[in-house]
PDB file of N, CA and C in Angstrom:
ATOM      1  N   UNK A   1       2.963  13.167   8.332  1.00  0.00           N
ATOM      2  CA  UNK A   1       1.893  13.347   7.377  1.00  0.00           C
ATOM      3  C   UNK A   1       1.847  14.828   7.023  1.00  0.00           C
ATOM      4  N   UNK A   2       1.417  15.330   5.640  1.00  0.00           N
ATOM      5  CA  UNK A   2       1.553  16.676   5.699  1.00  0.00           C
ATOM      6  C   UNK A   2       0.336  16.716   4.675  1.00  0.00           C
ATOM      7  N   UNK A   3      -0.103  17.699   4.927  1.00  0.00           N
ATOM      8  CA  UNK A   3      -1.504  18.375   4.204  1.00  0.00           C
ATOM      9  C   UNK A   3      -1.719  19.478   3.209  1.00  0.00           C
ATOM     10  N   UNK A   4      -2.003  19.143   1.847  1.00  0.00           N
ATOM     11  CA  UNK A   4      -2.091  19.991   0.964  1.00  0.00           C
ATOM     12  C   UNK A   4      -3.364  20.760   0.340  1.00  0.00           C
ATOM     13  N   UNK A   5      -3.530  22.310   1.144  1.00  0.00           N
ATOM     14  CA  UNK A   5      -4.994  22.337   0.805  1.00  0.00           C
ATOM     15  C   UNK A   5      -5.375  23.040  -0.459  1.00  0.00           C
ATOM     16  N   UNK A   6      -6.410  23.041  -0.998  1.00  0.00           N
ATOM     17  CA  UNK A   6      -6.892  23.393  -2.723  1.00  0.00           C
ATOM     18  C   UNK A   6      -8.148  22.877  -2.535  1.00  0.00           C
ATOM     19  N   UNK A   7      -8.622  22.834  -3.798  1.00  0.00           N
ATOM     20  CA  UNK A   7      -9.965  22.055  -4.012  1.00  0.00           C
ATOM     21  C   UNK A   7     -10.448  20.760  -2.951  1.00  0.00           C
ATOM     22  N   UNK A   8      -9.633  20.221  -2.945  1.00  0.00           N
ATOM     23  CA  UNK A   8      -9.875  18.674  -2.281  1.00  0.00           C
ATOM     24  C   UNK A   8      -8.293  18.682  -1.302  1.00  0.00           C
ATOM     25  N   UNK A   9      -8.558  18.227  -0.263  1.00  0.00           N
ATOM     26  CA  UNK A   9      -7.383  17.767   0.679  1.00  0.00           C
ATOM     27  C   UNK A   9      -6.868  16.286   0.033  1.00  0.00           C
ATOM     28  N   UNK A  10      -5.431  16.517  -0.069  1.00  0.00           N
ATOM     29  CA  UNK A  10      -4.474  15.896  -0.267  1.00  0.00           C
ATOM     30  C   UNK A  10      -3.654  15.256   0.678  1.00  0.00           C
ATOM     31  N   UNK A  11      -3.372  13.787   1.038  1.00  0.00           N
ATOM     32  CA  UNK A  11      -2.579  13.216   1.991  1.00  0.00           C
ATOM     33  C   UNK A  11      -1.665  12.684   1.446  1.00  0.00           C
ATOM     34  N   UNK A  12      -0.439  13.215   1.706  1.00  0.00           N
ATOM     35  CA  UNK A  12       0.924  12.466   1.461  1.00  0.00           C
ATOM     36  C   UNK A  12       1.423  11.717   2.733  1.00  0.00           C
ATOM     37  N   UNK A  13       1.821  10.554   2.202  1.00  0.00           N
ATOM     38  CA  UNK A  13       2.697   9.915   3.730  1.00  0.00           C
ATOM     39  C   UNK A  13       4.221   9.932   3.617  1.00  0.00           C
ATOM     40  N   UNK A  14       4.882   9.337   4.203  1.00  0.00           N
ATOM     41  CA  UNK A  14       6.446   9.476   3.159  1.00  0.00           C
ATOM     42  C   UNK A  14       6.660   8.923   5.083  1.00  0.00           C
ATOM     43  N   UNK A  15       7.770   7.451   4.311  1.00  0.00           N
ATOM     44  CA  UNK A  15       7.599   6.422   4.927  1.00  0.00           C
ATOM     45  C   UNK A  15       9.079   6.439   5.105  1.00  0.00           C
ATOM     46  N   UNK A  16      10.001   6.734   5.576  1.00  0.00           N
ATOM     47  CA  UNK A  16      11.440   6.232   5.821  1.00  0.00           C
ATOM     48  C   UNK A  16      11.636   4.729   5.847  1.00  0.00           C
ATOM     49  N   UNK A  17      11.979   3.894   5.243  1.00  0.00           N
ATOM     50  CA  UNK A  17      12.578   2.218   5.675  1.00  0.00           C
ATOM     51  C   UNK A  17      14.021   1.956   6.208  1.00  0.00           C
ATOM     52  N   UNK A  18      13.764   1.694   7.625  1.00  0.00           N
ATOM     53  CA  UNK A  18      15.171   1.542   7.973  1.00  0.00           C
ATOM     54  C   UNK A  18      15.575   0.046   7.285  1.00  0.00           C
ATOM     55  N   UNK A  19      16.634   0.142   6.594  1.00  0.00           N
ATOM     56  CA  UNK A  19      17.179  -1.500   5.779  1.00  0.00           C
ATOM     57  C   UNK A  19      17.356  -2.268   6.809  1.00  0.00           C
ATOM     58  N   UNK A  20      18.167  -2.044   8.154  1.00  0.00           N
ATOM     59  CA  UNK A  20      18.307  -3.125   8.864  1.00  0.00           C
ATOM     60  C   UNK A  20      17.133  -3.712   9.378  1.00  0.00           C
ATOM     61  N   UNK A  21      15.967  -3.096   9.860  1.00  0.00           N
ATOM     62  CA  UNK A  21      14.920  -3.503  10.248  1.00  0.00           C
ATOM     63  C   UNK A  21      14.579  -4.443   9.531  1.00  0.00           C
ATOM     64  N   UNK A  22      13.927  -3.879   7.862  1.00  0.00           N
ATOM     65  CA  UNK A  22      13.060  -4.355   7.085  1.00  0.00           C
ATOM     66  C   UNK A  22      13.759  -5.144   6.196  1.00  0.00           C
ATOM     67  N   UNK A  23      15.399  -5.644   6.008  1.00  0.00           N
ATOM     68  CA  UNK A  23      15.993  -6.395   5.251  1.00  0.00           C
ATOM     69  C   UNK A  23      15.375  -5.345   3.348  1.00  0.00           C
ATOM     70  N   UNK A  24      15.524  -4.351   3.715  1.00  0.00           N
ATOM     71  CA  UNK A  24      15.247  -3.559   1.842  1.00  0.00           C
ATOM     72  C   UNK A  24      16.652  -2.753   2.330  1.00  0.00           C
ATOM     73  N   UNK A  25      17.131  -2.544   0.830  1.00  0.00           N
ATOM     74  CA  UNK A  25      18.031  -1.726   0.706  1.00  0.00           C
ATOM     75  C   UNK A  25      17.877  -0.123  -0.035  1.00  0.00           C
ATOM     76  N   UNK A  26      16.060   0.096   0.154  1.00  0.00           N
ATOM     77  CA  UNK A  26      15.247   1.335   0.150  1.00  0.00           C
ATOM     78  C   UNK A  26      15.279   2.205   1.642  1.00  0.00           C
ATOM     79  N   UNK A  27      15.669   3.406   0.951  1.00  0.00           N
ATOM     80  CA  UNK A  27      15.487   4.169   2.165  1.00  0.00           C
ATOM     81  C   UNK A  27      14.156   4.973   2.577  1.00  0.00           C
ATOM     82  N   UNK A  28      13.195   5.376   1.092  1.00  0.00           N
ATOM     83  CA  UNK A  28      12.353   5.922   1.571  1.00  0.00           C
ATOM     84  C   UNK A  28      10.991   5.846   0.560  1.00  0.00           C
ATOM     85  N   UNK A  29       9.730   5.485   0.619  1.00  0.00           N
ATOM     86  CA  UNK A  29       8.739   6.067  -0.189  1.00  0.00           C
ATOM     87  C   UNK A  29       8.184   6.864   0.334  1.00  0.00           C
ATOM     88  N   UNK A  30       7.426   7.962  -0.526  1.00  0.00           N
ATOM     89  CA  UNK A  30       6.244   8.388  -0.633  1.00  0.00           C
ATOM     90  C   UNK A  30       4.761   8.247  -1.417  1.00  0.00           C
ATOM     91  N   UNK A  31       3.709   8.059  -0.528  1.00  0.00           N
ATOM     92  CA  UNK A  31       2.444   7.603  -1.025  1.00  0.00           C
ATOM     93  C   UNK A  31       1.717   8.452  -0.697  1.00  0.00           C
ATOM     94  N   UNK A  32       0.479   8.434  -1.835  1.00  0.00           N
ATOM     95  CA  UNK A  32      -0.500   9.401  -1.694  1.00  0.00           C
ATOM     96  C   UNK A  32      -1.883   8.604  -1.323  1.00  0.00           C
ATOM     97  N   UNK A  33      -2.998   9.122  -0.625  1.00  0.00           N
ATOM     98  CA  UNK A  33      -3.975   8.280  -0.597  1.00  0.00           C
ATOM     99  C   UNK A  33      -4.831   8.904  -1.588  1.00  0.00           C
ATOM    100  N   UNK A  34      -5.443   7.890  -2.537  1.00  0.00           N
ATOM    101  CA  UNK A  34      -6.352   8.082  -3.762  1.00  0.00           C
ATOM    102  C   UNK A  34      -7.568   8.685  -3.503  1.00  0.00           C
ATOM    103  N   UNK A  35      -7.837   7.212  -2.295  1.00  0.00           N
ATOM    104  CA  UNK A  35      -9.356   7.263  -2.381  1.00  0.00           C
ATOM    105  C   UNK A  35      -9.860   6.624  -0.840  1.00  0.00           C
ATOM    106  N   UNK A  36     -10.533   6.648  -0.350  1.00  0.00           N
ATOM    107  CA  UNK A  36     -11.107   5.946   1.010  1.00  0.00           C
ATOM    108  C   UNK A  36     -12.845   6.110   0.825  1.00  0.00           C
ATOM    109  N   UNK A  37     -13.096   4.985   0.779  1.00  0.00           N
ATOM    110  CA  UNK A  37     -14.629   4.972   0.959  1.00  0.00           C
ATOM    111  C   UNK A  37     -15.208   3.675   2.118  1.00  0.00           C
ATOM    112  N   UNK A  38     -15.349   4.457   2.934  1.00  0.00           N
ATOM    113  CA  UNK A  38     -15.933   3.419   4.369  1.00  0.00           C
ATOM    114  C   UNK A  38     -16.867   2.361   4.178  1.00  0.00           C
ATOM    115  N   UNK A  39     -17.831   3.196   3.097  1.00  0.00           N
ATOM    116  CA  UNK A  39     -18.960   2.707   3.348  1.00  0.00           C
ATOM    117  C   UNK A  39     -18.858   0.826   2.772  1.00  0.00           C
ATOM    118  N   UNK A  40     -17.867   1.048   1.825  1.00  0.00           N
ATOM    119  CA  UNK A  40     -17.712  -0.195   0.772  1.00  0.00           C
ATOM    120  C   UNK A  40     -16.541  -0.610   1.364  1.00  0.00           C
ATOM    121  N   UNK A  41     -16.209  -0.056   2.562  1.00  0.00           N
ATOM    122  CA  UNK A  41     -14.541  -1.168   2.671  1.00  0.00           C
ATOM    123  C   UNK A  41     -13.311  -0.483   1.864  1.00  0.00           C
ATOM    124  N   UNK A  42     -12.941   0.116   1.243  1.00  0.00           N
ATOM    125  CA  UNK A  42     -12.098   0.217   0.296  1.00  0.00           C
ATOM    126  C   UNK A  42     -11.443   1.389   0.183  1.00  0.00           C
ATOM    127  N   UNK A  43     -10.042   1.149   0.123  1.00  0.00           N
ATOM    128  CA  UNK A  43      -9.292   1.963   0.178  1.00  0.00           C
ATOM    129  C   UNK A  43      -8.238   1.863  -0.988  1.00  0.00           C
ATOM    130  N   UNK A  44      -7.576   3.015  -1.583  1.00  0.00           N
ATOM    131  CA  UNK A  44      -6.254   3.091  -2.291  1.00  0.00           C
ATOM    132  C   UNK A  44      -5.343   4.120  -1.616  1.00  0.00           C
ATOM    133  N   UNK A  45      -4.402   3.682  -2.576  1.00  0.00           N
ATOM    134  CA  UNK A  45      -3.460   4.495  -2.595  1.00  0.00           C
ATOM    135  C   UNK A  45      -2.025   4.089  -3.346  1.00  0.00           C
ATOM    136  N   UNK A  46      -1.432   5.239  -3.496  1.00  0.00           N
ATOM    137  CA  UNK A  46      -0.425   5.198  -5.064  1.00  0.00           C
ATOM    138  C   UNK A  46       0.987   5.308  -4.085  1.00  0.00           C
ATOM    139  N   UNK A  47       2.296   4.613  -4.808  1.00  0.00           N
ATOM    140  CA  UNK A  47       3.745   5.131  -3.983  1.00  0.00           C
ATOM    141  C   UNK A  47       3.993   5.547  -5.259  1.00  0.00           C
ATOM    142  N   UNK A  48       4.005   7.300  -4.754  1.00  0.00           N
ATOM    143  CA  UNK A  48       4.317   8.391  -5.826  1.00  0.00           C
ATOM    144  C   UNK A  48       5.594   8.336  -5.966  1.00  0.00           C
ATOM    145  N   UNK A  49       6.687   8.300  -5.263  1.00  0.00           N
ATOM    146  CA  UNK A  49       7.899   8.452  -5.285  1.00  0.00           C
ATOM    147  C   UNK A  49       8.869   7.621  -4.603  1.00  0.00           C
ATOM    148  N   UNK A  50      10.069   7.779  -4.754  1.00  0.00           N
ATOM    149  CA  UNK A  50      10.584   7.193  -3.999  1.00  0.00           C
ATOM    150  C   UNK A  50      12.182   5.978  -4.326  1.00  0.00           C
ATOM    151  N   UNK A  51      13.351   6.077  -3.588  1.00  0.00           N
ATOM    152  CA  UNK A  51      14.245   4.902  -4.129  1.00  0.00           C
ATOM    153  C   UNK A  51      14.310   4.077  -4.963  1.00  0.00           C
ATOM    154  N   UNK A  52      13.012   3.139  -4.604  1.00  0.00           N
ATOM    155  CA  UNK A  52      12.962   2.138  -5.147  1.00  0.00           C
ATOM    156  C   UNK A  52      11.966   1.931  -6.662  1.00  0.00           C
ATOM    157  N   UNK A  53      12.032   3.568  -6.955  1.00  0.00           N
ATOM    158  CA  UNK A  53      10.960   3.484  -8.022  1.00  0.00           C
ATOM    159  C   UNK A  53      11.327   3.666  -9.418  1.00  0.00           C
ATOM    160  N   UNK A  54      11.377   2.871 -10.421  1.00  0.00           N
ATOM    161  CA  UNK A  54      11.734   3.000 -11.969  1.00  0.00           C
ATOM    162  C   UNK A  54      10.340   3.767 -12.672  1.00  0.00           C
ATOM    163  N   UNK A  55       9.318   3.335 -12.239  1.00  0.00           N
ATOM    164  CA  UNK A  55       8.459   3.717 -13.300  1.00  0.00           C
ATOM    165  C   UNK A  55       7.380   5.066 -12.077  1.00  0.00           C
ATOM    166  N   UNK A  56       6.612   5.453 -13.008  1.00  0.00           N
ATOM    167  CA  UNK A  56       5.748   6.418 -12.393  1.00  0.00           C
ATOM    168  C   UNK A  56       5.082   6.230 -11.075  1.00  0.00           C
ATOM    169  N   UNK A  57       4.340   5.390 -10.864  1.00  0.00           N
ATOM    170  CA  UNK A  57       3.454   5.241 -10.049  1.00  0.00           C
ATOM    171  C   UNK A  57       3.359   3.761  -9.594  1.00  0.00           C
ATOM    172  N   UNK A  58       2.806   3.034  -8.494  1.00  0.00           N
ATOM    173  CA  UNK A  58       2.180   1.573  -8.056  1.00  0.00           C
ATOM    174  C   UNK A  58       1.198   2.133  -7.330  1.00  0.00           C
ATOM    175  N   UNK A  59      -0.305   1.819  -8.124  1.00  0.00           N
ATOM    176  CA  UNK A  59      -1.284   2.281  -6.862  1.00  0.00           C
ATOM    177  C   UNK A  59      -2.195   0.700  -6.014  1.00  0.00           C
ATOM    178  N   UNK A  60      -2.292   1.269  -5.270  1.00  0.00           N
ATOM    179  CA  UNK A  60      -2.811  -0.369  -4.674  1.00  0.00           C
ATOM    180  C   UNK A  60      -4.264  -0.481  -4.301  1.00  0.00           C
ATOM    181  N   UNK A  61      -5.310  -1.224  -4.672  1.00  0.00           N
ATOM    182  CA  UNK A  61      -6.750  -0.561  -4.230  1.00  0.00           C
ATOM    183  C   UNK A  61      -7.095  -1.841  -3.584  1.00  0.00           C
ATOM    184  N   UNK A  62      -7.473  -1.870  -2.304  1.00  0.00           N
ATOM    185  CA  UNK A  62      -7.805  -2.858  -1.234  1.00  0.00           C
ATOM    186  C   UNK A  62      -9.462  -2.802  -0.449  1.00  0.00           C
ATOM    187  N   UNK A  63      -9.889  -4.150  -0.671  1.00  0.00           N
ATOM    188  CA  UNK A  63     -11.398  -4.113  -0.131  1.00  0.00           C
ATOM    189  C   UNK A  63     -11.756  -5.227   0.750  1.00  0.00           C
ATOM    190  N   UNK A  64     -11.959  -4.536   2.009  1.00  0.00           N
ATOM    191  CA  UNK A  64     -12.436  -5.904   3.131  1.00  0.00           C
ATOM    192  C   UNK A  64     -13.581  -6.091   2.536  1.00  0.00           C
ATOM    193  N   UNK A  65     -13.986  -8.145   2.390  1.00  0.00           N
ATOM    194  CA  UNK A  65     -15.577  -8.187   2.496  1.00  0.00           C
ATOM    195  C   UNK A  65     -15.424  -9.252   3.998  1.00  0.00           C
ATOM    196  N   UNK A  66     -16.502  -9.640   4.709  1.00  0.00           N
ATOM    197  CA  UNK A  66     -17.030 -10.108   5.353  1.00  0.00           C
ATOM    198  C   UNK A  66     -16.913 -11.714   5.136  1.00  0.00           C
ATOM    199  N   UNK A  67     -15.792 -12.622   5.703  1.00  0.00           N
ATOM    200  CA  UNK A  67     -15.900 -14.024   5.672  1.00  0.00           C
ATOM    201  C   UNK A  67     -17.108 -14.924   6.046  1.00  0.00           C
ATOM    202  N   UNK A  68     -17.504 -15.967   5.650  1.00  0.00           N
ATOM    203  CA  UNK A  68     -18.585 -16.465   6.095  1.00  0.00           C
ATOM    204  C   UNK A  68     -18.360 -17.321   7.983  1.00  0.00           C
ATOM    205  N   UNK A  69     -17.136 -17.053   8.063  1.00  0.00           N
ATOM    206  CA  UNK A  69     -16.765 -17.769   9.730  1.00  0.00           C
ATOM    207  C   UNK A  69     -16.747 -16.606  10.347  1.00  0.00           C
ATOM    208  N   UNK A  70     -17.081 -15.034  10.144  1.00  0.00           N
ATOM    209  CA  UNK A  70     -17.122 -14.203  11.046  1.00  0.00           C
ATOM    210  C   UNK A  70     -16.341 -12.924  10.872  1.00  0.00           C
ATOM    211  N   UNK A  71     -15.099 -13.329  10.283  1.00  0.00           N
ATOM    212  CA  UNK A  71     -14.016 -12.660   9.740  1.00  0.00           C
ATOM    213  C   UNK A  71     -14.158 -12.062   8.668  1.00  0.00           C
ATOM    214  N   UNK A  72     -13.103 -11.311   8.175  1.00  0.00           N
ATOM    215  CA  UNK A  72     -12.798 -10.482   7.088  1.00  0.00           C
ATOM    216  C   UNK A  72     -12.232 -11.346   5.727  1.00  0.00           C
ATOM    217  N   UNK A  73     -12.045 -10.543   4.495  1.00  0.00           N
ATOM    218  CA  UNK A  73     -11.195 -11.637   3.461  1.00  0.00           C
ATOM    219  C   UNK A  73     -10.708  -9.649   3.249  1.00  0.00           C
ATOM    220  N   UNK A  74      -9.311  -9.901   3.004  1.00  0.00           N
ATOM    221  CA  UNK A  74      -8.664  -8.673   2.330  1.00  0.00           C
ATOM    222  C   UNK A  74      -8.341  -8.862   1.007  1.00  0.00           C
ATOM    223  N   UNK A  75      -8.829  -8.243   0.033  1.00  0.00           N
ATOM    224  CA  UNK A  75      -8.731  -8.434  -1.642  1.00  0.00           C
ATOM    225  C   UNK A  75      -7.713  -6.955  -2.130  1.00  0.00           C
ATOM    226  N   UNK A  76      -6.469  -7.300  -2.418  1.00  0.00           N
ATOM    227  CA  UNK A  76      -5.669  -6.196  -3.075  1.00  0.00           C
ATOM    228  C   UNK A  76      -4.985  -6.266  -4.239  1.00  0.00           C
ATOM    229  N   UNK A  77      -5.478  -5.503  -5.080  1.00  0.00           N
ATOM    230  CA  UNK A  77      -4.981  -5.186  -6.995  1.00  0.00           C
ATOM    231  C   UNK A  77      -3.578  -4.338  -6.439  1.00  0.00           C
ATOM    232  N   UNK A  78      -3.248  -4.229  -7.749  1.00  0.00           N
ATOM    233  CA  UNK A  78      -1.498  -3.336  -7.827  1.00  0.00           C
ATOM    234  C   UNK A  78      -1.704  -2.940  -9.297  1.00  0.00           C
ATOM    235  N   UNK A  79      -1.714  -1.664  -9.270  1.00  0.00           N
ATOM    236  CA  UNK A  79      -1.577  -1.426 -10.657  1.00  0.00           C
ATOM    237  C   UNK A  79       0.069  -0.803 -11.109  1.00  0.00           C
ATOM    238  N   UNK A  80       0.425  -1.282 -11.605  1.00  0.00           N
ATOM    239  CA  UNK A  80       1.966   0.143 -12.402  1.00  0.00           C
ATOM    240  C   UNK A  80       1.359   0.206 -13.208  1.00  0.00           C
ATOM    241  N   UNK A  81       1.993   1.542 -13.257  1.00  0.00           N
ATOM    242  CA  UNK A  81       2.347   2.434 -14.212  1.00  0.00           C
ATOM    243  C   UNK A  81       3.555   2.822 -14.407  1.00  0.00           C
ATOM    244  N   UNK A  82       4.149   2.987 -15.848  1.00  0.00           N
ATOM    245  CA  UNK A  82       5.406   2.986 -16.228  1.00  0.00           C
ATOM    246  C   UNK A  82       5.890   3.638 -17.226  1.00  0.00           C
ATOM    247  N   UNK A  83       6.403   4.399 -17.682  1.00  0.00           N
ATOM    248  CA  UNK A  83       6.644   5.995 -18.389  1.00  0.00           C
ATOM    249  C   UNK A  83       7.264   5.268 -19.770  1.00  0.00           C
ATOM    250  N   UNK A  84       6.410   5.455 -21.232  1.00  0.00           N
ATOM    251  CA  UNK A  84       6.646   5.504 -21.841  1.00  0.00           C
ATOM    252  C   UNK A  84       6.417   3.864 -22.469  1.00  0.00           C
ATOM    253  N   UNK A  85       7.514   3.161 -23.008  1.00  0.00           N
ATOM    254  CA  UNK A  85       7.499   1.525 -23.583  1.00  0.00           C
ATOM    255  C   UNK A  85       7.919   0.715 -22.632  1.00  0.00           C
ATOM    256  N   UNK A  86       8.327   1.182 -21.458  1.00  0.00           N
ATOM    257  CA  UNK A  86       9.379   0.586 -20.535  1.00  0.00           C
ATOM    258  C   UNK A  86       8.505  -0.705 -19.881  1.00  0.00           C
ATOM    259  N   UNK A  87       8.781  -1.773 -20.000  1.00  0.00           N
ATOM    260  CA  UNK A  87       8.167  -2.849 -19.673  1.00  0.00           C
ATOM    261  C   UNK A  87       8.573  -3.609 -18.507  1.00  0.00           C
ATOM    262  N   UNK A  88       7.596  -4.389 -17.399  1.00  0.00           N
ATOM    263  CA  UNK A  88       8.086  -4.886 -16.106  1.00  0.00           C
ATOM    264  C   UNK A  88       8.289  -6.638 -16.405  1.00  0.00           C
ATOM    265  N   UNK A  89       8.911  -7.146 -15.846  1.00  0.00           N
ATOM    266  CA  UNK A  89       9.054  -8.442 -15.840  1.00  0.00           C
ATOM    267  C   UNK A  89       7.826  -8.872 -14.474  1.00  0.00           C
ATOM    268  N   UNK A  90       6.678  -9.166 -15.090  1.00  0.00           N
ATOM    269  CA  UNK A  90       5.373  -9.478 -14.130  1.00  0.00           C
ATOM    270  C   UNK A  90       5.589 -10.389 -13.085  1.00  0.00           C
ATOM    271  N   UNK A  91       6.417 -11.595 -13.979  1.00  0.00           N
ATOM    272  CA  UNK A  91       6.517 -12.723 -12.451  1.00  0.00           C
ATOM    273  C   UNK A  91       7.094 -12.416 -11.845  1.00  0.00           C
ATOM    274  N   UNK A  92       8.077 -10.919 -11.488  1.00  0.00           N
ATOM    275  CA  UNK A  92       9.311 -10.849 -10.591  1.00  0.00           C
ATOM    276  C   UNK A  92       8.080 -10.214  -9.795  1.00  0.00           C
ATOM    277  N   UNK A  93       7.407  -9.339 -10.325  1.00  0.00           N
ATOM    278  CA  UNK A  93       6.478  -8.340  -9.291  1.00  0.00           C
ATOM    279  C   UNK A  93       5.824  -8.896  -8.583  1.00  0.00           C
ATOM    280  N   UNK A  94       4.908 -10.107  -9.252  1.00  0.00           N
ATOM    281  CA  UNK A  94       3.851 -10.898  -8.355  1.00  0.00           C
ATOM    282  C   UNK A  94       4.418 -11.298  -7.743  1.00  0.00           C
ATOM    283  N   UNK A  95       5.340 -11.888  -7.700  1.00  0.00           N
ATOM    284  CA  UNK A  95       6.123 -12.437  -6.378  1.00  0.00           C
ATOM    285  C   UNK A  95       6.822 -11.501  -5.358  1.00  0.00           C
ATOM    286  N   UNK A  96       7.124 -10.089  -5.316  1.00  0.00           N
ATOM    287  CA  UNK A  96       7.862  -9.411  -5.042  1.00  0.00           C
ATOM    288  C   UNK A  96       6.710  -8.566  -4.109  1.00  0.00           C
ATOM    289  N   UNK A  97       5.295  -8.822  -4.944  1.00  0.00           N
ATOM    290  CA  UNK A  97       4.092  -7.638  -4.412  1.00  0.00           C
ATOM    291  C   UNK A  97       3.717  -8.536  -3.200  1.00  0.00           C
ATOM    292  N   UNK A  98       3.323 -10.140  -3.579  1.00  0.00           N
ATOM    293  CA  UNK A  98       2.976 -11.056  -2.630  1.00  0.00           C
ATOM    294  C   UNK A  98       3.773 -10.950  -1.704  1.00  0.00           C
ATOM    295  N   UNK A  99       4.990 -11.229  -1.433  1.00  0.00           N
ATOM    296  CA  UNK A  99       6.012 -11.413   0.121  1.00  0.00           C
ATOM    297  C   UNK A  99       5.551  -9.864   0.539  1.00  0.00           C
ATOM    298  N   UNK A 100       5.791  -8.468   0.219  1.00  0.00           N
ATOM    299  CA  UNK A 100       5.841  -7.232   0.626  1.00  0.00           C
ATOM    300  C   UNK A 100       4.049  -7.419   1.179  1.00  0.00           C
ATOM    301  N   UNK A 101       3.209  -7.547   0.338  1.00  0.00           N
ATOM    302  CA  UNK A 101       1.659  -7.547   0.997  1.00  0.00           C
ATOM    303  C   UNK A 101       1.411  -8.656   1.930  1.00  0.00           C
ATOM    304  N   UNK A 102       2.225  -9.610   1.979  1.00  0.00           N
ATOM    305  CA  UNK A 102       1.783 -10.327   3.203  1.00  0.00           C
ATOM    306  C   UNK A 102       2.397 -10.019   4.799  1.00  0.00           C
ATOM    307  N   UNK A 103       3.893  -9.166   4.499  1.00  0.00           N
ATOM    308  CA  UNK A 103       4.365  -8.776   5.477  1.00  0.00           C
ATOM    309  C   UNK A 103       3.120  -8.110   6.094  1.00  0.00           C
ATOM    310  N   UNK A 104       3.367  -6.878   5.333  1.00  0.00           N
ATOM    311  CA  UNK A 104       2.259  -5.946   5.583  1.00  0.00           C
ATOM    312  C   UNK A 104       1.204  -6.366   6.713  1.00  0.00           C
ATOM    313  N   UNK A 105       0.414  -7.024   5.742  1.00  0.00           N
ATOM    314  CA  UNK A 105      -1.118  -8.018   6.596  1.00  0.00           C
ATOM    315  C   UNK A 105      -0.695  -8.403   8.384  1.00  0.00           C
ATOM    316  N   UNK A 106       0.248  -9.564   8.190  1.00  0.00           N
ATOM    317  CA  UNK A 106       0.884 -10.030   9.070  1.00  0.00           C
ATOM    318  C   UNK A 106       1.038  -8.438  10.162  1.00  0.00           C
ATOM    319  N   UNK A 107       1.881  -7.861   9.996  1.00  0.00           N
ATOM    320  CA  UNK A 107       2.015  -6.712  11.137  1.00  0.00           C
ATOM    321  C   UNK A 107       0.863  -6.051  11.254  1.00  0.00           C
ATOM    322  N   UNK A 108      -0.248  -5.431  10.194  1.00  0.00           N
ATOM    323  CA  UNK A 108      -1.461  -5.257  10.819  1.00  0.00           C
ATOM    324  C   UNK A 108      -2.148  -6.013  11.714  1.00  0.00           C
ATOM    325  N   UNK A 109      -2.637  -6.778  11.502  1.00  0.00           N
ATOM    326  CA  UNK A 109      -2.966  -8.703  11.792  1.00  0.00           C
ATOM    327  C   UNK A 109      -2.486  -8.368  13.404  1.00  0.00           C
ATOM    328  N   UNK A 110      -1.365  -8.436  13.528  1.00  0.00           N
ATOM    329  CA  UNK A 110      -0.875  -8.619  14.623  1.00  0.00           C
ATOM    330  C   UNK A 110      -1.042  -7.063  15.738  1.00  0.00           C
ATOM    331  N   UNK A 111      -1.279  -6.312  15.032  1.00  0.00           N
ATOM    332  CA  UNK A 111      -1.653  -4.775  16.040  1.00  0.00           C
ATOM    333  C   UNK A 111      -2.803  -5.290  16.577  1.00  0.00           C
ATOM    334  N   UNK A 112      -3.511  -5.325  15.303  1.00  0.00           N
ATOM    335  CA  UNK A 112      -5.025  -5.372  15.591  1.00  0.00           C
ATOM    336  C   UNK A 112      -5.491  -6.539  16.972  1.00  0.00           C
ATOM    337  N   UNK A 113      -4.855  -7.149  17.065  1.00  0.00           N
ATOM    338  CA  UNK A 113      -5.488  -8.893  17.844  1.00  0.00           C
ATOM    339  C   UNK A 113      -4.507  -8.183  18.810  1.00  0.00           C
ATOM    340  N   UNK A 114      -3.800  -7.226  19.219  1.00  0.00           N
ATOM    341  CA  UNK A 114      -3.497  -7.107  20.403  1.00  0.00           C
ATOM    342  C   UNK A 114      -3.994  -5.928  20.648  1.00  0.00           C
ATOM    343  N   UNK A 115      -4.323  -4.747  20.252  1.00  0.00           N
ATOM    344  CA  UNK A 115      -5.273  -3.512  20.604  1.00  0.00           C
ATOM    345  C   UNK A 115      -6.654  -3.779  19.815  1.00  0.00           C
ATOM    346  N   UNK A 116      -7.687  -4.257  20.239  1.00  0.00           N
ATOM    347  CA  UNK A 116      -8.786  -4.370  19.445  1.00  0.00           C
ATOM    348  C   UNK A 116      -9.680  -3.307  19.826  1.00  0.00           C
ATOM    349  N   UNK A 117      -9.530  -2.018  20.459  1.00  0.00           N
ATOM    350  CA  UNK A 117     -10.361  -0.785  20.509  1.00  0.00           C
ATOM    351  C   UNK A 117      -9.628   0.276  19.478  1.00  0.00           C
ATOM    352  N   UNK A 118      -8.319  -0.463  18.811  1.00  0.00           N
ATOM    353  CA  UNK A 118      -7.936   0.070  17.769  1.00  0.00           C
ATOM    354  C   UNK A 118      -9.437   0.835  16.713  1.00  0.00           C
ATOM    355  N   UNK A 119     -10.095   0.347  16.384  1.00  0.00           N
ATOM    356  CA  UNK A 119     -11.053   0.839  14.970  1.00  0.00           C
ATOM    357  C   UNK A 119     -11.834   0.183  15.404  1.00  0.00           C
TER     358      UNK A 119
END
């Protein structure tokens, strides 16, 4: 993690993907965090850079609410952004954002239910 100070502190992450692990043939992003607000659950953040990136930016803005059995529901948007006319083929993404965000979940999911003094 590295820290950029000015007006407001800046968090960059920058994520190495080993391919054999993760079955991607990406070696690396970098993401910035947007925004974090506790109070509402909700968090973003953008993958500024990186291998696997054609267009400018993907920022992702995610909000726990409270299930009615006790639990959580996780709600996550994806926005691109994309430089100029350059246009995405949507159904490849939704499908491409879904498998990558459920991994995701899944390995949180699974920290969490085995360290629960985690947060």
């Amino acid at each position: 993690m590295r820290r950029i100070a000015g007006k407001e502190t800046v968090v960059t992450l920058v994520s190495r993907i080993a391919s054999t692990s993760h079955g991607s043939q990406f070696k690396y992003s970098k993401h910035k965090i947007e925004a974090i607000d506790k109070e509402n659950l909700k968090f973003s953040h953008s993958v500024i850079e990186g291998d696997m990136l054609v267009i400018e930016k993907i920022t992702y803005d995610i909000k726990f609410e409270q299930s009615p059995d006790g639990g959580c529901i996780c709600k996550e948007s994806s926005n691109y952004y994309t430089f100029g006319d350059f246009e995405l083929n949507k159904d490849q993404l939704i499908k491409a954002g879904k498998y990558k965000a459920l991994g995701m979940f899944k390995a949180v999911e699974a920290y969490l239910l085995a360290n629960p003094d985690a947060c």
